[in-house]
N, C-alpha and C. Protein backbone atom coordinates (compact mmCIF):
# COMPACT_ATOMS: atom_id res chain seq x y z
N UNK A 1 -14.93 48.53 -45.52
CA UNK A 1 -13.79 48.31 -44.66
C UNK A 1 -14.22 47.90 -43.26
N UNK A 2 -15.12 48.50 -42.78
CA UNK A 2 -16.12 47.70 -41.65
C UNK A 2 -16.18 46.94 -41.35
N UNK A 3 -16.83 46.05 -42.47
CA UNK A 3 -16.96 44.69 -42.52
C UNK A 3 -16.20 43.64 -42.56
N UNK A 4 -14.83 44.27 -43.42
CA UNK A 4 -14.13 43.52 -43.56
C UNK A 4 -13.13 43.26 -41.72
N UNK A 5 -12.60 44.18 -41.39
CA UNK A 5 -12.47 44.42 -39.96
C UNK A 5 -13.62 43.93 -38.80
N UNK A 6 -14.95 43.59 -39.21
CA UNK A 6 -15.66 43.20 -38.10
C UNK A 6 -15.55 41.54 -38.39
N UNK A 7 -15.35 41.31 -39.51
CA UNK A 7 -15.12 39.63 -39.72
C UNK A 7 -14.39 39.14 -39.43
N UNK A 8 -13.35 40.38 -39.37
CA UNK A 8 -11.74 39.86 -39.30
C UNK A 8 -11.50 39.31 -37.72
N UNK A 9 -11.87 40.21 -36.64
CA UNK A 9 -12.24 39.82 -35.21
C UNK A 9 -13.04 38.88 -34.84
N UNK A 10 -14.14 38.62 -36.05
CA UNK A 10 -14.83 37.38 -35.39
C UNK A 10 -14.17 35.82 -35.69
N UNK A 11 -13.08 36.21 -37.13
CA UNK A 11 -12.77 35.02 -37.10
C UNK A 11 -11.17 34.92 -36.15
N UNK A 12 -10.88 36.30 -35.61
CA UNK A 12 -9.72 35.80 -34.81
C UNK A 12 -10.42 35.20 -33.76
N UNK A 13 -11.46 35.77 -33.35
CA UNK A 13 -12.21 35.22 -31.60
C UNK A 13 -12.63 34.29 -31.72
N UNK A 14 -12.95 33.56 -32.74
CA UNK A 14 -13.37 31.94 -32.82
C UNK A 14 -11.88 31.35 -32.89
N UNK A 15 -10.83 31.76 -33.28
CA UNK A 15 -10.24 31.02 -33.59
C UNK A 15 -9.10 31.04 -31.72
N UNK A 16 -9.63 32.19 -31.08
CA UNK A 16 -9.05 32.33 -30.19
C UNK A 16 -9.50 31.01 -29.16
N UNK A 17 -10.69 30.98 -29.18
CA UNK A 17 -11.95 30.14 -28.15
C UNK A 17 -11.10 28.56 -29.09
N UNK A 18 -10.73 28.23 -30.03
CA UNK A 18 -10.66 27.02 -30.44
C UNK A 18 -9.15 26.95 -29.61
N UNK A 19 -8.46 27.69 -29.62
CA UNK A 19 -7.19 27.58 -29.21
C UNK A 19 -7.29 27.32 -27.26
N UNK A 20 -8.15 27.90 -26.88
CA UNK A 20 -8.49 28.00 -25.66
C UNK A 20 -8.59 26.12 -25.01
N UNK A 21 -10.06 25.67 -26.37
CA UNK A 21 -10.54 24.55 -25.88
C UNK A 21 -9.39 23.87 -25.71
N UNK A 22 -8.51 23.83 -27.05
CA UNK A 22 -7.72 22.98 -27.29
C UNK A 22 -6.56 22.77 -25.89
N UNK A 23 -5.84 23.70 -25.33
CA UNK A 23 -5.02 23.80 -24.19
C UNK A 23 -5.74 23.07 -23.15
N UNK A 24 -7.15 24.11 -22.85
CA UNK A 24 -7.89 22.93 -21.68
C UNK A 24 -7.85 21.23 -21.93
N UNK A 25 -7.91 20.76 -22.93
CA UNK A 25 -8.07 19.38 -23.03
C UNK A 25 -6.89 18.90 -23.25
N UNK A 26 -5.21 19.72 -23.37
CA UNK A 26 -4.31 19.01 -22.88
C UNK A 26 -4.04 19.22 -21.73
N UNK A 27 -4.91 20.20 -21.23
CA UNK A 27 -4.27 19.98 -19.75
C UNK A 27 -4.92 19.05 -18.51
N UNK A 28 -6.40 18.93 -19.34
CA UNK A 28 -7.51 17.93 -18.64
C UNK A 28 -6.30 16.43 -19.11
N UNK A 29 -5.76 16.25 -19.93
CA UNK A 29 -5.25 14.93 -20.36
C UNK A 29 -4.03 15.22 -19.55
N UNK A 30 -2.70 15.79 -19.23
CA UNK A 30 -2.00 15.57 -18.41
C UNK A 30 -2.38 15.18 -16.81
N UNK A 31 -3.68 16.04 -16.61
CA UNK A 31 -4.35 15.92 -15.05
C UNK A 31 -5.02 14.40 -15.01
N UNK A 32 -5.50 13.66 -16.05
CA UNK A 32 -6.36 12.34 -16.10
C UNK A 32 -4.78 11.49 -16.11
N UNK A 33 -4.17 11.52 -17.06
CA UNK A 33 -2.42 10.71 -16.85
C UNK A 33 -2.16 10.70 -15.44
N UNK A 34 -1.85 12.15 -14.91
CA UNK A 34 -1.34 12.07 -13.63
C UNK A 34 -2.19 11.04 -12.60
N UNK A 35 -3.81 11.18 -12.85
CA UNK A 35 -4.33 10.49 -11.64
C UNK A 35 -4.47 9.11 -12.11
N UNK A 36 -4.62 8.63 -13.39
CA UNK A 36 -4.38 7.18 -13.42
C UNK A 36 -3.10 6.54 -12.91
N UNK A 37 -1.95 7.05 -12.88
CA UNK A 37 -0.36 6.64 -12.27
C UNK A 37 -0.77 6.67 -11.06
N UNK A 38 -1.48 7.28 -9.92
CA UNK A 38 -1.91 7.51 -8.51
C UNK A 38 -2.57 6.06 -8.72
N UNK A 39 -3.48 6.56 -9.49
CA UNK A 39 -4.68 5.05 -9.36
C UNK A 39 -3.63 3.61 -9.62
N UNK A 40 -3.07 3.61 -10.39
CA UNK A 40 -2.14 2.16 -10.35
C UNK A 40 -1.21 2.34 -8.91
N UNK A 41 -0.46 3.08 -8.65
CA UNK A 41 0.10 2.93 -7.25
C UNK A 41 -0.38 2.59 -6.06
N UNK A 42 -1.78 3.19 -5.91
CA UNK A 42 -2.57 2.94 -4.81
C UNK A 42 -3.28 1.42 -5.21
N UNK A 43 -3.51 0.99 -6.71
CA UNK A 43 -3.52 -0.56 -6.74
C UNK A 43 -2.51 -1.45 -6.02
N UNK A 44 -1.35 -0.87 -6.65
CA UNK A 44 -0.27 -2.10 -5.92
C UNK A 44 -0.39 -1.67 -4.70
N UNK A 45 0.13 -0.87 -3.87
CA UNK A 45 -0.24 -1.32 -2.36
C UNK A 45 -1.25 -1.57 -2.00
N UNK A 46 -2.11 -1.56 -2.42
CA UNK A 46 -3.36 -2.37 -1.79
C UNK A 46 -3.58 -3.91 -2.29
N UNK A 47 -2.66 -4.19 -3.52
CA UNK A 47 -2.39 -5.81 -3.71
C UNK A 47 -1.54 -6.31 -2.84
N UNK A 48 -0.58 -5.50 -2.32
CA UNK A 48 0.40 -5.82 -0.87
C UNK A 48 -0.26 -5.46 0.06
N UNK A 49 -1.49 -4.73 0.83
CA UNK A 49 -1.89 -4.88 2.02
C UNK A 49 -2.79 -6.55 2.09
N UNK A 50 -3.53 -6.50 0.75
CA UNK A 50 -4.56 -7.64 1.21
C UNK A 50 -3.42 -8.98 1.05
N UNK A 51 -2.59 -9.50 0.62
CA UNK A 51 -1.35 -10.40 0.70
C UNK A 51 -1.15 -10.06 2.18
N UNK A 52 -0.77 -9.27 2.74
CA UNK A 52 -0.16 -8.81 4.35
C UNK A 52 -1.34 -9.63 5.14
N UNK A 53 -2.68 -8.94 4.77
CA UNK A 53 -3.75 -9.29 5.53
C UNK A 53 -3.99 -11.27 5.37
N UNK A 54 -3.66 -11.46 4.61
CA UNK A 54 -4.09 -13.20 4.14
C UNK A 54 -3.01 -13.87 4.47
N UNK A 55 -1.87 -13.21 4.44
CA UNK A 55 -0.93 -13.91 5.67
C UNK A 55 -0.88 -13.80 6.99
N UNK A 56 -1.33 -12.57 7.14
CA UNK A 56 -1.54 -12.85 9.02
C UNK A 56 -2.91 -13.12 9.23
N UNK A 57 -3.78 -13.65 8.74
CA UNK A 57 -5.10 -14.27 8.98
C UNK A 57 -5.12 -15.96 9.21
N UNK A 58 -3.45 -16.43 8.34
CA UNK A 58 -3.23 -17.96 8.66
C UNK A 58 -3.46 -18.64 10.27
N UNK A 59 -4.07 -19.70 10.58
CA UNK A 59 -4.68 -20.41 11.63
C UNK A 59 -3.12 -20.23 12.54
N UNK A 60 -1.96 -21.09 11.41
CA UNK A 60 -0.88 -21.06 12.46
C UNK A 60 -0.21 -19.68 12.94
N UNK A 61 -0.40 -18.88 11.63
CA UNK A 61 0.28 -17.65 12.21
C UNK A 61 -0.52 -17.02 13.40
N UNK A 62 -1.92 -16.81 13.75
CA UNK A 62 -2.68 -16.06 14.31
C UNK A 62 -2.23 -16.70 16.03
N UNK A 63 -1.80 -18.09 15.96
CA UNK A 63 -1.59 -19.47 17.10
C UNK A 63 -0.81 -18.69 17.51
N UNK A 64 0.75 -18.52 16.65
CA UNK A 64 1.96 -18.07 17.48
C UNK A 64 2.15 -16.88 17.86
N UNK A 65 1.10 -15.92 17.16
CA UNK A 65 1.17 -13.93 17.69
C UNK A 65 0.39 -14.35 18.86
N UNK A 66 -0.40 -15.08 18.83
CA UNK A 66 -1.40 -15.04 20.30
C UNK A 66 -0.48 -15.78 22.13
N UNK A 67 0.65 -17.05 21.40
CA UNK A 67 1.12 -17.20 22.07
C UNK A 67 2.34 -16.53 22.76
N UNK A 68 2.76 -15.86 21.24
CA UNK A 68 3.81 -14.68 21.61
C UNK A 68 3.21 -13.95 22.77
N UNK A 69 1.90 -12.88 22.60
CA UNK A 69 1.74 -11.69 22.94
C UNK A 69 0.95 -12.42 24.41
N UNK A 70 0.62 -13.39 24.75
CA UNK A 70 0.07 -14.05 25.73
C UNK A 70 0.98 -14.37 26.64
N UNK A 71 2.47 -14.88 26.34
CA UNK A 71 3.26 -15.56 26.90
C UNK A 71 2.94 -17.07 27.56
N UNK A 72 2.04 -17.86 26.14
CA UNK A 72 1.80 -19.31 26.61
C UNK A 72 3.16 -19.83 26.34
N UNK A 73 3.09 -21.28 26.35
CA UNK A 73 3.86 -22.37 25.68
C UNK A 73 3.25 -23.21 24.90
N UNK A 74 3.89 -24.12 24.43
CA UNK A 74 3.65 -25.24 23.86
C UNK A 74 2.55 -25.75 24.72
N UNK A 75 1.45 -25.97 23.71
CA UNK A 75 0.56 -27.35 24.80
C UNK A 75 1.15 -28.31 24.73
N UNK A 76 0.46 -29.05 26.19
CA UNK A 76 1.20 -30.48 26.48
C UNK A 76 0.35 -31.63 25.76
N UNK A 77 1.11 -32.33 25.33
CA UNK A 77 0.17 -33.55 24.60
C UNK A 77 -0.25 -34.62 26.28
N UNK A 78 -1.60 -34.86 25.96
CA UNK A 78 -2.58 -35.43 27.00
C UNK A 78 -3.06 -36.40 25.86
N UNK A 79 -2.86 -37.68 26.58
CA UNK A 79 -3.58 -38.80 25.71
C UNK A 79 -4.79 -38.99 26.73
N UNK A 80 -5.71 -39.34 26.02
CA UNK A 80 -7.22 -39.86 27.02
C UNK A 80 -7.65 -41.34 26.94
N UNK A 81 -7.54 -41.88 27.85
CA UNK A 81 -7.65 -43.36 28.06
C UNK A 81 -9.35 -43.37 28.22
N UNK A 82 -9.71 -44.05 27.43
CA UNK A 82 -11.34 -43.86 26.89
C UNK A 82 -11.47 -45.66 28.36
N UNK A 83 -12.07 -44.89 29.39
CA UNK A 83 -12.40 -46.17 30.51
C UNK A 83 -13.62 -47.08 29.75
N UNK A 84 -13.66 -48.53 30.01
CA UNK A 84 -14.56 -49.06 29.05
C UNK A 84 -15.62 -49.36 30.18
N UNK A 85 -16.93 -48.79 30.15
CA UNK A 85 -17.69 -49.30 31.11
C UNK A 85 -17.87 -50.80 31.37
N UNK A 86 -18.64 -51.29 32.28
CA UNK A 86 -18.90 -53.35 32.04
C UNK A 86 -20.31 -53.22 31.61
N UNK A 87 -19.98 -54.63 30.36
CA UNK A 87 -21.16 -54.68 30.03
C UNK A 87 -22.39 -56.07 30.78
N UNK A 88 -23.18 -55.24 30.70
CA UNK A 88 -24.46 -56.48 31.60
C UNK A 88 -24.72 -57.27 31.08
């Protein structure tokens, strides 16, 4: 009767430890779900910051924040009359 009772505990305690693993690795799999959904969110805004960044890096856009925040104007168009030296 011993024996039968000392087997009987070892196969509940293995079977306890299997039940154990098993919970940890759904709960390791809800915690890996959760952070891949983080990981795609923090993708898309960062596909909308570098778009943000490559539009305000444009030549003309960078022209008119500088003239904005400067308070230039329009340059004036200047034609250059190329003087022709004399030749000898």
């Amino acid at each position: 009767m011993k024996w039968f009772l000392l087997i009987l505990v070892f196969i509940l305690g293995l079977a306890g430890i299997e039940v154990y693993k098993h919970m940890e690795l759904v709960r390791n799999g809800y915690t890996v779900q959760r952070l891949q959904s983080k990981i795609k969110n923090v993708e898309k805004k960062n596909g909308v910051l570098k778009r943000k960044i490559s539009a305000s890096l444009s030549l003309r856009r960078l022209e008119v924040y500088a003239r904005e925040r400067l308070n230039l104007g329009e340059p004036d168009e200047v034609r250059f009359i190329r003087e022709e030296s004399p030749r000898d």
